[in-house]
N, C-alpha and C. Protein backbone atom coordinates (compact mmCIF):
# COMPACT_ATOMS: atom_id res chain seq x y z
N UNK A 1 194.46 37.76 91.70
CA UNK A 1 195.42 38.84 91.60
C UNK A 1 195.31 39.70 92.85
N UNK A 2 196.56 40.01 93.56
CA UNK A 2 196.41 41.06 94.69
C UNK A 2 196.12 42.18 94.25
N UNK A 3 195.44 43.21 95.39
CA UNK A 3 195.43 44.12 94.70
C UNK A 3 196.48 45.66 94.68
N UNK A 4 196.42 45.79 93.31
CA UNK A 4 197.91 46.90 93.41
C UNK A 4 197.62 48.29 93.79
N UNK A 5 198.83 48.89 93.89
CA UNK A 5 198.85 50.10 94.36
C UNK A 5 199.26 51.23 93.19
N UNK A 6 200.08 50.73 92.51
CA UNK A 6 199.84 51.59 91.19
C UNK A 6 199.95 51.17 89.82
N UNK A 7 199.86 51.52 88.97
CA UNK A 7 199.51 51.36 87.70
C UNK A 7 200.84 50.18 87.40
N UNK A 8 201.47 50.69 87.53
CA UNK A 8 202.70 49.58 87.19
C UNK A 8 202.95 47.93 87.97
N UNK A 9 202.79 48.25 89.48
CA UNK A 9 201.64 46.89 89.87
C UNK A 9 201.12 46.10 89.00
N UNK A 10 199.56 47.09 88.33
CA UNK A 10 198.84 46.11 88.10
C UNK A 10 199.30 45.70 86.79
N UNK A 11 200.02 46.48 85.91
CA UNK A 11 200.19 45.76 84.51
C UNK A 11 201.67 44.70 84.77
N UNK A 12 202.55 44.95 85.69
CA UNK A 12 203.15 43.88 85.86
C UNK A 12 202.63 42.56 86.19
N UNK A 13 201.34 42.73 87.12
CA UNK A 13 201.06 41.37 87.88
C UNK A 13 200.09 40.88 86.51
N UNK A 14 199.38 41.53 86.14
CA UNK A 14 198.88 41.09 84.85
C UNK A 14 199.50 40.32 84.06
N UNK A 15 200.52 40.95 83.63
CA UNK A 15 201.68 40.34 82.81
C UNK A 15 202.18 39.10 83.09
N UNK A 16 202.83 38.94 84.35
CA UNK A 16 203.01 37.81 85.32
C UNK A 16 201.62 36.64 85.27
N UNK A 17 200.66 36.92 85.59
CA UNK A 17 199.53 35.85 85.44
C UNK A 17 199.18 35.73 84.06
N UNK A 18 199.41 36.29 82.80
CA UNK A 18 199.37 35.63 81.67
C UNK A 18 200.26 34.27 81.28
N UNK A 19 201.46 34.38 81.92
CA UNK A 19 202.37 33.80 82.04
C UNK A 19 202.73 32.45 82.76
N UNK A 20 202.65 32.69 84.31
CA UNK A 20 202.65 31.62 85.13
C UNK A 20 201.43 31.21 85.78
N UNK A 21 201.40 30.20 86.57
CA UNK A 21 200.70 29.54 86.86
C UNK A 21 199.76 30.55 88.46
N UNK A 22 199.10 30.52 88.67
CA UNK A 22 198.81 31.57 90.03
C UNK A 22 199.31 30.85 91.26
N UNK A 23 199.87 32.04 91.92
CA UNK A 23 200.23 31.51 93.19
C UNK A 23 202.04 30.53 93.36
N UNK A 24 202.34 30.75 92.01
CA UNK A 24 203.59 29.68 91.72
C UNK A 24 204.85 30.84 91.70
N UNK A 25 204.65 32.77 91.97
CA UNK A 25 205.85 33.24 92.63
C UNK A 25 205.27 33.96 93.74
N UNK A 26 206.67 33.89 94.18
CA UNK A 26 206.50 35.33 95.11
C UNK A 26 206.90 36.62 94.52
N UNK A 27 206.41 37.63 94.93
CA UNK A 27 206.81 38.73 93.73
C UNK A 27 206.24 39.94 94.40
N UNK A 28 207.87 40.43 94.81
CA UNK A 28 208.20 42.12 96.00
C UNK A 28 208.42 43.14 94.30
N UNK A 29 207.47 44.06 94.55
CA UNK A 29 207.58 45.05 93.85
C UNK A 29 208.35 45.99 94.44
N UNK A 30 208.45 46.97 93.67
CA UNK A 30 209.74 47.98 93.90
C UNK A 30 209.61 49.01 93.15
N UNK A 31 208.94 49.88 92.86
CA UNK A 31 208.38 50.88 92.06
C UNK A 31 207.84 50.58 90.74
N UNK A 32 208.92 50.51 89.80
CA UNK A 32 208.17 49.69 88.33
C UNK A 32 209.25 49.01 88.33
N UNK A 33 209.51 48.29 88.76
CA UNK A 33 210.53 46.90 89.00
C UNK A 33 209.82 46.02 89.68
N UNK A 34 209.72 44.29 89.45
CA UNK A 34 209.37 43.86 90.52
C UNK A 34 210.42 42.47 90.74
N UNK A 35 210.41 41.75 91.51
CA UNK A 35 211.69 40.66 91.47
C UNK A 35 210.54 39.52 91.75
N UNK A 36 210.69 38.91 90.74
CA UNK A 36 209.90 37.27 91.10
C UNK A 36 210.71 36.22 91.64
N UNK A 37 210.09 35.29 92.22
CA UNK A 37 210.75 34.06 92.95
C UNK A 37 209.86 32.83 93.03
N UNK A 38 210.72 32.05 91.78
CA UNK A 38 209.79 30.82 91.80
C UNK A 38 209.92 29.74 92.69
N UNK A 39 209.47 28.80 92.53
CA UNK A 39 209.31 27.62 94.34
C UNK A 39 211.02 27.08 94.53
N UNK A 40 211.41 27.36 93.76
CA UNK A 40 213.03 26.26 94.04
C UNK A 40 213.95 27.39 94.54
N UNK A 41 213.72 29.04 94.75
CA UNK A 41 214.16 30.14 94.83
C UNK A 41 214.96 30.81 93.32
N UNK A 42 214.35 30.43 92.57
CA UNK A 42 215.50 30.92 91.57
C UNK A 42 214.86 32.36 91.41
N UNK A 43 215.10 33.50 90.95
CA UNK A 43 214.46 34.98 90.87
C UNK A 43 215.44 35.71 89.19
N UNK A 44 214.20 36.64 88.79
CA UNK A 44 214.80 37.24 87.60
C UNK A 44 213.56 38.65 88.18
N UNK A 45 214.27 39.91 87.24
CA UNK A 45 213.38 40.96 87.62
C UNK A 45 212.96 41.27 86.35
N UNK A 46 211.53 41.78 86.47
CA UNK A 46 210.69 42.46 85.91
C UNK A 46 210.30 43.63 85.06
N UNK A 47 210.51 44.32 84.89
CA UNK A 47 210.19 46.04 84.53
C UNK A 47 209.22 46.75 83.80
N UNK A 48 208.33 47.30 84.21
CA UNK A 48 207.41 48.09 83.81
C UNK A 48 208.35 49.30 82.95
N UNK A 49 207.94 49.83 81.84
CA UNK A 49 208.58 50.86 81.05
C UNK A 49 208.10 51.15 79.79
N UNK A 50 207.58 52.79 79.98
CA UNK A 50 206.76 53.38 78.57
C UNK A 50 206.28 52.26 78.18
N UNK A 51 205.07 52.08 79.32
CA UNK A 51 203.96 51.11 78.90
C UNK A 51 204.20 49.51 78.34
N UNK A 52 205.42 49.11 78.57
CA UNK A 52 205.62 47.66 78.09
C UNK A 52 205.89 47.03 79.13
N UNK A 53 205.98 45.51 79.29
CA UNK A 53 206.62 44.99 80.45
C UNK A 53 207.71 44.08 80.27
N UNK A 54 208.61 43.84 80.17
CA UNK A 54 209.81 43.08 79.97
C UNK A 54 210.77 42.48 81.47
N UNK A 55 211.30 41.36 80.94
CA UNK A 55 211.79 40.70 82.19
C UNK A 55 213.43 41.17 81.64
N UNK A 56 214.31 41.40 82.77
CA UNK A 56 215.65 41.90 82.43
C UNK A 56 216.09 40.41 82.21
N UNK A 57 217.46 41.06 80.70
CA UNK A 57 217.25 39.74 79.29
C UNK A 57 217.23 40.27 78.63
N UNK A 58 215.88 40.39 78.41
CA UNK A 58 214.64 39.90 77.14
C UNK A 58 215.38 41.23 76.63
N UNK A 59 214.80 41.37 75.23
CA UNK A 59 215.04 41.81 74.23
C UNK A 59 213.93 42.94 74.39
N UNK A 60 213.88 44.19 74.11
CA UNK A 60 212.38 45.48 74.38
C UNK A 60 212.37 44.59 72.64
N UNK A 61 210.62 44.62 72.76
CA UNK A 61 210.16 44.29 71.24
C UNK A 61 209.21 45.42 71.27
């Protein structure tokens, strides 16, 4: 895991490595947003918010 700069960083990238494989996106943060990009370029964004993390989509559970 790189290391983050703020809190929302690290529970995104957290989130992200529960998930995928390491090293399998690229992934530009953006305050509590971050935009992933997997190897074929396809990209979906991220969001840190009142402590949850959800990919834009998804459903807040």
């Amino acid at each position: 895991m790189r290391h983050a700069s703020t809190i929302a960083e690290y529970i995104i990238q957290k989130w992200l490595d529960e998930r995928f494989r390491p090293g399998s996106l690229k992934v530009v943060f953006d305050g509590t947003t971050a935009t992933i990009i997997d190897r074929i370029g396809q990209t979906a964004t991220v969001r840190y918010e009142n402590g949850m993390v959800f990919m834009e989509g998804e459903e807040k559970l």
